[in-house]
Protein backbone atom coordinates (compact mmCIF):
# COMPACT_ATOMS: atom_id res chain seq x y z
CA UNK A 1 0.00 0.00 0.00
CA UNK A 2 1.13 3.75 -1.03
CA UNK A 3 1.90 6.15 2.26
CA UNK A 4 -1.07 8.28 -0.15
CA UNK A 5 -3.51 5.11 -0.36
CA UNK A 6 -2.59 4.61 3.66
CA UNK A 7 -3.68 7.97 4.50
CA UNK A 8 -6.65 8.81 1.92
CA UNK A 9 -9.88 6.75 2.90
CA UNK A 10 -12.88 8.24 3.03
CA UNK A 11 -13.12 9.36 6.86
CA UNK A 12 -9.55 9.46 7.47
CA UNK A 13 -9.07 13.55 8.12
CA UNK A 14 -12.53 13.68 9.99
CA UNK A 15 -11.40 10.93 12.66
CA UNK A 16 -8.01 12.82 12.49
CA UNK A 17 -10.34 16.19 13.11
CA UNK A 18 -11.83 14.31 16.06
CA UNK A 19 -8.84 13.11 17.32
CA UNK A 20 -7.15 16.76 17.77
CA UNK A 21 -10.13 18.35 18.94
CA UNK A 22 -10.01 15.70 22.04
CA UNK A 23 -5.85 15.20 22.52
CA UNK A 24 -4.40 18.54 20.82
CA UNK A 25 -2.70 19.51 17.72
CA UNK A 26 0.82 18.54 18.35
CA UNK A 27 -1.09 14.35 19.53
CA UNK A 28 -3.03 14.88 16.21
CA UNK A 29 0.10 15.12 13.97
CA UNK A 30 1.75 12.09 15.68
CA UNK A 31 -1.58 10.04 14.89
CA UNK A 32 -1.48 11.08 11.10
CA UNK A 33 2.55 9.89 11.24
CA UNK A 34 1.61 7.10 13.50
CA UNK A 35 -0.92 5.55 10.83
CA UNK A 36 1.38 6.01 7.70
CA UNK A 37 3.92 3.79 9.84
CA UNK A 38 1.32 1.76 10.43
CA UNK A 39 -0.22 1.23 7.01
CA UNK A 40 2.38 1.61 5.01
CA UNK A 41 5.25 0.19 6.93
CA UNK A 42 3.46 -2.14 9.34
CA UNK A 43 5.47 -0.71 12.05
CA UNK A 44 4.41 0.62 15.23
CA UNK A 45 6.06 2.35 18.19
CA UNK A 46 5.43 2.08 21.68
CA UNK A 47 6.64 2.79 25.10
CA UNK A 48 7.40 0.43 27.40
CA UNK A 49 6.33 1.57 30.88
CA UNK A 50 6.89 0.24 34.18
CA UNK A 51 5.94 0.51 37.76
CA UNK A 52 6.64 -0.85 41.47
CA UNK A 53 4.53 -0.69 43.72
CA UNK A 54 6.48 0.97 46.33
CA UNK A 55 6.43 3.96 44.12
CA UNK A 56 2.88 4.64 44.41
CA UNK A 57 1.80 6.44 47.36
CA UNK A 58 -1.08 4.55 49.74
CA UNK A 59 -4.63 5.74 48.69
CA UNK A 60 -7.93 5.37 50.44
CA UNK A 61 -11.17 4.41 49.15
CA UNK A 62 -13.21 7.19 51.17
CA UNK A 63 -16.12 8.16 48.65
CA UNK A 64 -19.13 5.98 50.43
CA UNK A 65 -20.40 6.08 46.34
CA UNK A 66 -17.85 3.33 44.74
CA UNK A 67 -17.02 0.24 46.34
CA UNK A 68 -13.49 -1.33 44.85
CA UNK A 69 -12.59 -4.70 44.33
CA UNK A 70 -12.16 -7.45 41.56
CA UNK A 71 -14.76 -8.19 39.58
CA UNK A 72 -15.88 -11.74 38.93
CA UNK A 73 -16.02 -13.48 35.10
CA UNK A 74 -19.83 -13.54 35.30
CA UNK A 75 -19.90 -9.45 36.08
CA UNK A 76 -17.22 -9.03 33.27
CA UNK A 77 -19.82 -11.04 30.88
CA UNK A 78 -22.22 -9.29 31.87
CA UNK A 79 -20.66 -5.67 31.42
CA UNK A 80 -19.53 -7.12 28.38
CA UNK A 81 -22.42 -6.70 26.61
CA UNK A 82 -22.30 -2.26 27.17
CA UNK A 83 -20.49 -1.52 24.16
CA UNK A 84 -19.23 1.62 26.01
CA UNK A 85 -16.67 -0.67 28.30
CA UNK A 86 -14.99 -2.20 25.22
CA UNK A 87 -14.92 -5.35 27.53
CA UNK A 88 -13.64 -8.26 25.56
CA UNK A 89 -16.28 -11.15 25.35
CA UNK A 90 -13.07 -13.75 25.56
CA UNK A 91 -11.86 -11.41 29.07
CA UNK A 92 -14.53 -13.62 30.60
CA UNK A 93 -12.92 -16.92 30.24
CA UNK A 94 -9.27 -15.17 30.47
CA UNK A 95 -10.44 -15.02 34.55
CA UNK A 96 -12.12 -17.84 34.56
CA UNK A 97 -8.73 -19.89 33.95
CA UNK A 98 -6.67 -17.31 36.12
CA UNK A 99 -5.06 -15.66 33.16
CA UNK A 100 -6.85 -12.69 33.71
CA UNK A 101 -7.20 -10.10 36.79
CA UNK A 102 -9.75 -6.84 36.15
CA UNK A 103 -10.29 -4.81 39.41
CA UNK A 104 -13.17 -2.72 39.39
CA UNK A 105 -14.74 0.69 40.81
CA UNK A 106 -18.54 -0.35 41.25
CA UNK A 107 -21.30 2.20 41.81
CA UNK A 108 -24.25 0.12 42.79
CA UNK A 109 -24.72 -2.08 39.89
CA UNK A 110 -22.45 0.57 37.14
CA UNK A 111 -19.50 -0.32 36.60
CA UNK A 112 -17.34 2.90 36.41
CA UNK A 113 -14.36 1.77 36.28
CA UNK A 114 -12.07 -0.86 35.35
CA UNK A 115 -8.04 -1.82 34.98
CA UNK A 116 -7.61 -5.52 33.27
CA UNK A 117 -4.01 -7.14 34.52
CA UNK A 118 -2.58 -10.19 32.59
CA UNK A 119 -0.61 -12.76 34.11
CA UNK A 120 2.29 -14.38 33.24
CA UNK A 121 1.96 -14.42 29.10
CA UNK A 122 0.85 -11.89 26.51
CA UNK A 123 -0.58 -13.16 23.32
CA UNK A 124 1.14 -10.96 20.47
CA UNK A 125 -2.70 -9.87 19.41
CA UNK A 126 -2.32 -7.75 22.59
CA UNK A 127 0.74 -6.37 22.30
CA UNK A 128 1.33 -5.28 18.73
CA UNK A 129 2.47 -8.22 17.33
CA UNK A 130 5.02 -8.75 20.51
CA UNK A 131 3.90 -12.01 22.97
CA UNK A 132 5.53 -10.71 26.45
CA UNK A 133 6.49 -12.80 29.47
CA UNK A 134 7.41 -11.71 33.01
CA UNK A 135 8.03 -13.07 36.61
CA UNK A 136 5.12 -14.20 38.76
CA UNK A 137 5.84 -10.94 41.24
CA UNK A 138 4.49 -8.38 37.36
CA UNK A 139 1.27 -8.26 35.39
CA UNK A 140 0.45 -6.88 32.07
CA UNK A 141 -1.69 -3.80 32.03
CA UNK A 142 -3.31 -4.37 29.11
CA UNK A 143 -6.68 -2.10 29.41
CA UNK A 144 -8.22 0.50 31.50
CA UNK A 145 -11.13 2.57 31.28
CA UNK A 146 -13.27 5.07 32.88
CA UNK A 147 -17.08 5.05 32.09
CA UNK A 148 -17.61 8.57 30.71
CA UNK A 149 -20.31 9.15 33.05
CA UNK A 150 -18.19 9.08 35.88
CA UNK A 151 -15.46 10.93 34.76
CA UNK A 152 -14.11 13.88 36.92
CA UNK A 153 -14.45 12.09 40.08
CA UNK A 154 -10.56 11.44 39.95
CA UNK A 155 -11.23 7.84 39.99
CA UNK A 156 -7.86 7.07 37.58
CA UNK A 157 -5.76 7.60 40.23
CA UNK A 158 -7.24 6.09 42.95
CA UNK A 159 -8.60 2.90 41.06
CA UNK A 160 -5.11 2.59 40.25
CA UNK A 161 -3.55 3.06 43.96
CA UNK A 162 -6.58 0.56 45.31
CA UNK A 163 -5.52 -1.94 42.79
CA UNK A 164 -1.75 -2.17 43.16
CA UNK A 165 -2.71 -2.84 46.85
CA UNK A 166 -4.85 -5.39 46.26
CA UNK A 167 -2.62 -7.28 43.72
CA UNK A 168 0.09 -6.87 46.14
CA UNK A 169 -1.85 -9.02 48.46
CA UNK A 170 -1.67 -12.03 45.44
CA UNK A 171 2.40 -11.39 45.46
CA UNK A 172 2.19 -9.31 42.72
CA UNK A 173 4.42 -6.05 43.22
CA UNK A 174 4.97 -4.78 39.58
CA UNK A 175 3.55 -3.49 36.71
CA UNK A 176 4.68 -3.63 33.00
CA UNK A 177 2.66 -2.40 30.02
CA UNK A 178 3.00 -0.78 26.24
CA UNK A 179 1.73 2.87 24.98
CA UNK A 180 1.74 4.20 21.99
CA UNK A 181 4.26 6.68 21.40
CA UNK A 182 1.66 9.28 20.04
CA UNK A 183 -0.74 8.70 23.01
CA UNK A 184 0.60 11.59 25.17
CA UNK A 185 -2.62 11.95 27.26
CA UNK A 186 -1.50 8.59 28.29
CA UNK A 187 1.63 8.94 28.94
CA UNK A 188 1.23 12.12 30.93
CA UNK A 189 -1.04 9.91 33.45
CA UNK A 190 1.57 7.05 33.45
CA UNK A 191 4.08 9.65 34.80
CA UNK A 192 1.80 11.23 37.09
CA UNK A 193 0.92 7.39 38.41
CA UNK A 194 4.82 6.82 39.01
CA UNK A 195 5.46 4.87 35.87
CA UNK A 196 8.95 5.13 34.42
CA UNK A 197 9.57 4.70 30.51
CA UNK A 198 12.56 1.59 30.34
CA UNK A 199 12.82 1.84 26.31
CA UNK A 200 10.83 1.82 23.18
CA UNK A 201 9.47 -1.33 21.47
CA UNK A 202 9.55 -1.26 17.76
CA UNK A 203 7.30 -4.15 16.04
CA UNK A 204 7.50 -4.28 11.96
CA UNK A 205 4.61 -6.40 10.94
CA UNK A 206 1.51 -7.73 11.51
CA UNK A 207 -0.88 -7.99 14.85
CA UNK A 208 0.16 -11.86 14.83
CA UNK A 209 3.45 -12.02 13.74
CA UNK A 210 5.73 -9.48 13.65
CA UNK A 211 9.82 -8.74 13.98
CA UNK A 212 10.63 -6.56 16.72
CA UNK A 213 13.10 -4.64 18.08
CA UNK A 214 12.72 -4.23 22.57
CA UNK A 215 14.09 -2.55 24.83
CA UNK A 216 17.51 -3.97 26.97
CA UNK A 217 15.98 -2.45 30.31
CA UNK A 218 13.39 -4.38 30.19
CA UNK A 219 15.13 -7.82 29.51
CA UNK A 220 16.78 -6.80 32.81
CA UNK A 221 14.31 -7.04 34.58
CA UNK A 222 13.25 -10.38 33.66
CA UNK A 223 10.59 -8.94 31.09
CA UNK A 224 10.88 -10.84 27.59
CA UNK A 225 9.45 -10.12 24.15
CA UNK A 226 8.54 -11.77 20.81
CA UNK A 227 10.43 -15.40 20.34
CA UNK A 228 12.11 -14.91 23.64
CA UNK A 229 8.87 -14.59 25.87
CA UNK A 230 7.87 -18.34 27.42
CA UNK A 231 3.93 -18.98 27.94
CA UNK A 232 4.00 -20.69 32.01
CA UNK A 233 0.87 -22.11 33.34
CA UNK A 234 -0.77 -20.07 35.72
């Protein structure tokens, strides 16, 4: 495909239009250069981020409206079916067999809002063509999402804090996860959250397959990527 085919569908600059009226011009000229990488190189570029939880100061849940914990399979089903979570209908079965952790911030039956935490092995359809493995003492953040009615409440922060204690509690004291490079918004909350950047990954190829290029910090600390990363039974 042609960087000009890549970048001239029908819909392309209104999306784009959309994008930079939500994230900013300078985010909105990274997307358009992030999708011509994308279509017409099949490369894309992301940060790997990573947090301990020692870095994270001690929250409390003290607004008598949510009530935080993990959510069961048969809630996550359930939600699934609100298009507005973007829930997964295989996250479900992902808990069901332990692969899966998603810790929740409940108002009475709402749920409004949600982390997802993967343990021990990342399919590469999650991670941009890159399976990832880690020690049992890290998870994956692989989603997270606020329910725009409850946004403004501050709940990213906190859901976060309540989380890392309660995953603590299971033995798990670290956090790795991926963001795109032209999701600033994202990576302005990851810094604010006490995540530190250890390299970029670089993946050339498709969702399923693809050659990639990591980062040495995170080899370090036991993280590995692509043909290197070793799927353990939870």
């Amino acid at each position: 495909m042609s960087t000009s085919a890549a970048v001239s569908r029908p819909g392309f600059f209104q999306r784009l239009n959309a994008f930079r009226e939500r994230h900013g011009s300078t985010s909105a000229i990274y997307k358009a250069f992030d999708v011509v990488l994308q279509k017409a190189f099949r490369t894309s570029v992301h940060h790997v981020v990573w947090l301990e939880h020692n870095a994270v100061e001690s929250v409390t849940a003290t607004d008598p409206r949510f009530v935080f914990r993990f959510l069961t399979a048969d809630e996550v089903e359930q939600f699934a079916q609100d298009p507005s979570y973007y829930l997964s209908p295989t996250l479900a079965g992902a808990i069901r067999r332990g692969e899966e952790l998603c810790f929740g911030a409940l108002a009475g039956d709402r749920l409004a809002a949600f982390g997802c935490y993967t343990v021990g092995y990342v399919n590469p359809q999650q991670a941009a063509g890159a399976a990832i493995s880690f020690p049992p003492d890290v998870a994956y953040m692989s989603f997270g999402l606020t329910h725009p009615d409850f946004r403004g409440y501050r709940l990213h922060g906190l859901h976060m804090g309540l989380a890392l204690q309660e995953l603590a509690k299971r033995g798990i004291t670290k956090l790795v996860s991926i963001v795109s490079w032209t999701n600033l918004a994202s990576l302005k909350s990851c810094q604010r959250l006490g995540y530190t950047s250890i390299g970029k990954m670089v993946t050339i190829g498709g969702r399923k397959h693809a050659v990639g290029f990591y980062p040495q910090a995170a080899s370090r600390l036991g993280v590995r990527f692509g043909r290197k990363a070793k799927r353990t039974n939870s």
